[in-house]
Protein backbone atom coordinates (compact mmCIF):
# COMPACT_ATOMS: atom_id res chain seq x y z
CA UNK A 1 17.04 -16.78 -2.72
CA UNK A 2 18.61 -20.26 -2.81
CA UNK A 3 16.73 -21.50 -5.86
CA UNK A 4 19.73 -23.58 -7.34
CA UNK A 5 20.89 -25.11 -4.02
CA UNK A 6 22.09 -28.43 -4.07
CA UNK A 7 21.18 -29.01 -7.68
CA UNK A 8 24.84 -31.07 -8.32
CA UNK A 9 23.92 -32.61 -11.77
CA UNK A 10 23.72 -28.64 -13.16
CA UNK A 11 26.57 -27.86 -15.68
CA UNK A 12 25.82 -24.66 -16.82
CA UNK A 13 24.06 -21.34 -16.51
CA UNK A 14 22.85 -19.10 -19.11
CA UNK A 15 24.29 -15.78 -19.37
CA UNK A 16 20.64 -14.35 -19.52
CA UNK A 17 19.51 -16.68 -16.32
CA UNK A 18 17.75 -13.92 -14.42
CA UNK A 19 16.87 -11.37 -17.08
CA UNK A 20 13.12 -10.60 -17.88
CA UNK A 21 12.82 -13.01 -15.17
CA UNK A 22 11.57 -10.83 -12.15
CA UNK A 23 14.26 -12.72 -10.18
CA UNK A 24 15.25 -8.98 -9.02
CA UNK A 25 11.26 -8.46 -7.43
CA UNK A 26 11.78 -11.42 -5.53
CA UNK A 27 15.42 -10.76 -4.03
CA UNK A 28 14.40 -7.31 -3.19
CA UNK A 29 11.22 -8.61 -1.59
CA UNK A 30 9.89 -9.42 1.76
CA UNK A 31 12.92 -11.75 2.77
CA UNK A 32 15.44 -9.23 2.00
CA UNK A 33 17.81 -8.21 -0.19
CA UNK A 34 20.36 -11.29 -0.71
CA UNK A 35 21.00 -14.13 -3.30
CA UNK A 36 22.81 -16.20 -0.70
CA UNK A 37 23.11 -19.75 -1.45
CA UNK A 38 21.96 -19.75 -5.10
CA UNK A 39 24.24 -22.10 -6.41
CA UNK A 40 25.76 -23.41 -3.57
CA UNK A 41 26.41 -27.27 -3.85
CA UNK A 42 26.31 -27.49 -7.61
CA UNK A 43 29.05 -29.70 -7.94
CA UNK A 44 29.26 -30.15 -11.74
CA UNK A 45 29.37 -26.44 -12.49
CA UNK A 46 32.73 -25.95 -14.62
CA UNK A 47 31.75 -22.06 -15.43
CA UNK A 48 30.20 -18.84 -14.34
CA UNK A 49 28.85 -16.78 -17.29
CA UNK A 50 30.19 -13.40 -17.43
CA UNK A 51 27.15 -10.81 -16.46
CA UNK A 52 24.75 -13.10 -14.91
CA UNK A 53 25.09 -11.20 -11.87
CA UNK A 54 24.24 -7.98 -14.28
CA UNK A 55 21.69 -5.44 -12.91
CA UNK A 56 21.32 -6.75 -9.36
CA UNK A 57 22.52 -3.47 -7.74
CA UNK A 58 21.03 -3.63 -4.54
CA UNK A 59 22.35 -6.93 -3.12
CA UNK A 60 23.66 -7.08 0.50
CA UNK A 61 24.74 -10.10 1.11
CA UNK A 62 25.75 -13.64 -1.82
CA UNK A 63 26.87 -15.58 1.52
CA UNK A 64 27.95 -19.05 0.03
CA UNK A 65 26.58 -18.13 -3.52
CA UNK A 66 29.19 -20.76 -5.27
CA UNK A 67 30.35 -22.46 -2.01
CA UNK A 68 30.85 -26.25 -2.78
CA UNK A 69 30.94 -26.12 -6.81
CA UNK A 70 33.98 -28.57 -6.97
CA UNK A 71 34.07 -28.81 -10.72
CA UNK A 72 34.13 -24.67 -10.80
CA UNK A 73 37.37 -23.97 -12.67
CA UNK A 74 37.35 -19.74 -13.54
CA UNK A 75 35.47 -16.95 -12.14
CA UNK A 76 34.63 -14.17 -14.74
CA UNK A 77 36.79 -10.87 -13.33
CA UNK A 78 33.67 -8.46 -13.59
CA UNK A 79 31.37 -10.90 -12.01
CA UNK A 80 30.21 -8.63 -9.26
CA UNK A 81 30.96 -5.06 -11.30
CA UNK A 82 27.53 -4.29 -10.22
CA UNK A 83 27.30 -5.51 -6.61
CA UNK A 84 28.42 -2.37 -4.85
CA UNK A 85 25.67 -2.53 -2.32
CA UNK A 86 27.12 -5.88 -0.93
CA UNK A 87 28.04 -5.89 2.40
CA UNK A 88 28.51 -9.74 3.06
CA UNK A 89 30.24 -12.43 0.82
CA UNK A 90 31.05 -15.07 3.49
CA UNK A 91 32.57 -18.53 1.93
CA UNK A 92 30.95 -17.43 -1.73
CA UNK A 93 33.39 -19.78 -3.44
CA UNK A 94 35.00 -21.94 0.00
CA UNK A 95 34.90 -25.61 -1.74
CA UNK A 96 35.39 -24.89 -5.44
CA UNK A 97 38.56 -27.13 -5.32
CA UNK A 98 38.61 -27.20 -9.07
CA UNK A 99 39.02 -23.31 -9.04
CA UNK A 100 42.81 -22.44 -10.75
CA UNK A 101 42.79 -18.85 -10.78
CA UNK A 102 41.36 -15.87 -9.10
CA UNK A 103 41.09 -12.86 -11.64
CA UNK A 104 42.84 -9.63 -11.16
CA UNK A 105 39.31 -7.18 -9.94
CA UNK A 106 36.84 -9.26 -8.95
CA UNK A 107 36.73 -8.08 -5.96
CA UNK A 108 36.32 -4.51 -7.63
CA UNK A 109 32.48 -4.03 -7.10
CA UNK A 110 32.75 -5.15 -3.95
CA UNK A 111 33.91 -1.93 -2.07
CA UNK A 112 31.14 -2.21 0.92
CA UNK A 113 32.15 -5.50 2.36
CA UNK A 114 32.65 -5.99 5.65
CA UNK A 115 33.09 -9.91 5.89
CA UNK A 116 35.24 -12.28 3.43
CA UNK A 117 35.41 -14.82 6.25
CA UNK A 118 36.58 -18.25 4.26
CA UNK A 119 35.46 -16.66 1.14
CA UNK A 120 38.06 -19.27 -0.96
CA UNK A 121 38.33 -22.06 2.37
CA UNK A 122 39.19 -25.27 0.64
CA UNK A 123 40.08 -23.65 -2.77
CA UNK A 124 43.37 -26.09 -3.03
CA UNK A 125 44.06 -25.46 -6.55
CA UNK A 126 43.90 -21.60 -6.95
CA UNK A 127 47.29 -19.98 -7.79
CA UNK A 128 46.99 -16.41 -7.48
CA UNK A 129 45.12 -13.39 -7.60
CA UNK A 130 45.77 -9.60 -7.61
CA UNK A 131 43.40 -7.48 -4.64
CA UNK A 132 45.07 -4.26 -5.19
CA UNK A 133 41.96 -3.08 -5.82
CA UNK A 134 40.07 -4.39 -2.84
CA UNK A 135 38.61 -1.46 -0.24
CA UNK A 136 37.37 -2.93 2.85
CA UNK A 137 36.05 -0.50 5.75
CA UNK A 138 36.01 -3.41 8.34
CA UNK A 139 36.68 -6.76 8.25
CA UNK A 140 35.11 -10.56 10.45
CA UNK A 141 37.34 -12.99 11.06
CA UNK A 142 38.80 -14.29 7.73
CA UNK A 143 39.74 -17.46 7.32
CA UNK A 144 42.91 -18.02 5.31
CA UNK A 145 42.37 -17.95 1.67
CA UNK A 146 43.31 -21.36 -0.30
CA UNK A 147 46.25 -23.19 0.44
CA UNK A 148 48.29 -21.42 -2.50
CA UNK A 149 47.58 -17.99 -2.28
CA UNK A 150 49.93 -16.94 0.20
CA UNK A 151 50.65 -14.26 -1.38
CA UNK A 152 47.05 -12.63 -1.95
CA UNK A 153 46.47 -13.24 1.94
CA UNK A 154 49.22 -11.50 2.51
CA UNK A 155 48.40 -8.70 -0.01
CA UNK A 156 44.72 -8.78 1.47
CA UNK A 157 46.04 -8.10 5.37
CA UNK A 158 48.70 -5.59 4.39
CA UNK A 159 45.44 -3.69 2.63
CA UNK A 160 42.98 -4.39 5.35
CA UNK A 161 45.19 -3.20 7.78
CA UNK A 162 46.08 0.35 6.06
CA UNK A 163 42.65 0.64 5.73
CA UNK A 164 41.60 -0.31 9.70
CA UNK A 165 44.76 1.94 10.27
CA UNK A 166 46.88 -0.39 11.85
């Protein structure tokens, strides 16, 4: 489901986007059960609203769901509370060069994936995060995670590796 790709003059989404809107029938469909690319290359988004990603409990994969939204500036910390079924979340935000911040638990929901590779690539403004809460059975090639978060990389291999029992 890729139905806001490219679509760079797009500001904002409503909270209520997908509700009532049978967007669930469709990602759990035929072609699978993914909402990769959605709003990948909509450059002018500034926000995400908090629960748009409400309900959709059997996603596997939101490969490159915000990848190149430039103007993104904040990601809402429960964004994917519901996304527990998600095994792949490959460069989801790589580009958003406007992004400042990285919540403490996004990541929470997200206790089934096995690849984060260049999930924030490109992300030169971020500052930090906290992944303390991050459980990953396996884990792809990872690219390293914007320029300055150093210190959540680091955080992210020490936990990857005591998990991979290295």
């Amino acid at each position: 489901m890729s139905c806001f790709n490219g679509c760079s003059e797009l500001e904002s989404i409503p909270a209520d986007l997908f509700k009532n809107s049978g967007a669930q029938g469709v990602v759990y469909g035929k072609r699978g059960a993914g909402m990769n690319m959605i709003f990948q290359g909509c450059s002018s988004l500034k926000k995400i609203p908090a629960g748009i990603l409400d309900g959709f409990t059997r996603i596997t994969a939101l490969n490159n769901i915000f990848n190149g939204c430039s103007s993104l500036e904040s990601i809402p910390s429960d964004l994917f509370k519901d996304a527990a079924a998600v095994t792949s979340f490959s460069s989801a935000f790589s580009g958003c060069t406007a992004l400042k911040s990285i919540p403490a638990g996004v990541f929470k929901g997200l206790a089934k994936v096995t690849s984060f590779a260049g999930v924030f690539q490109g992300c030169t403004e971020s500052q930090k995060s906290e992944t303390t809460s991050l459980k990953v059975v396996t884990q792809t090639k990872t690219s390293p995670i914007c320029s300055k978060v150093v210190s959540v990389w680091q955080k992210l291999r020490k936990t990857l590796s005591k998990v991979a029992g290295k």
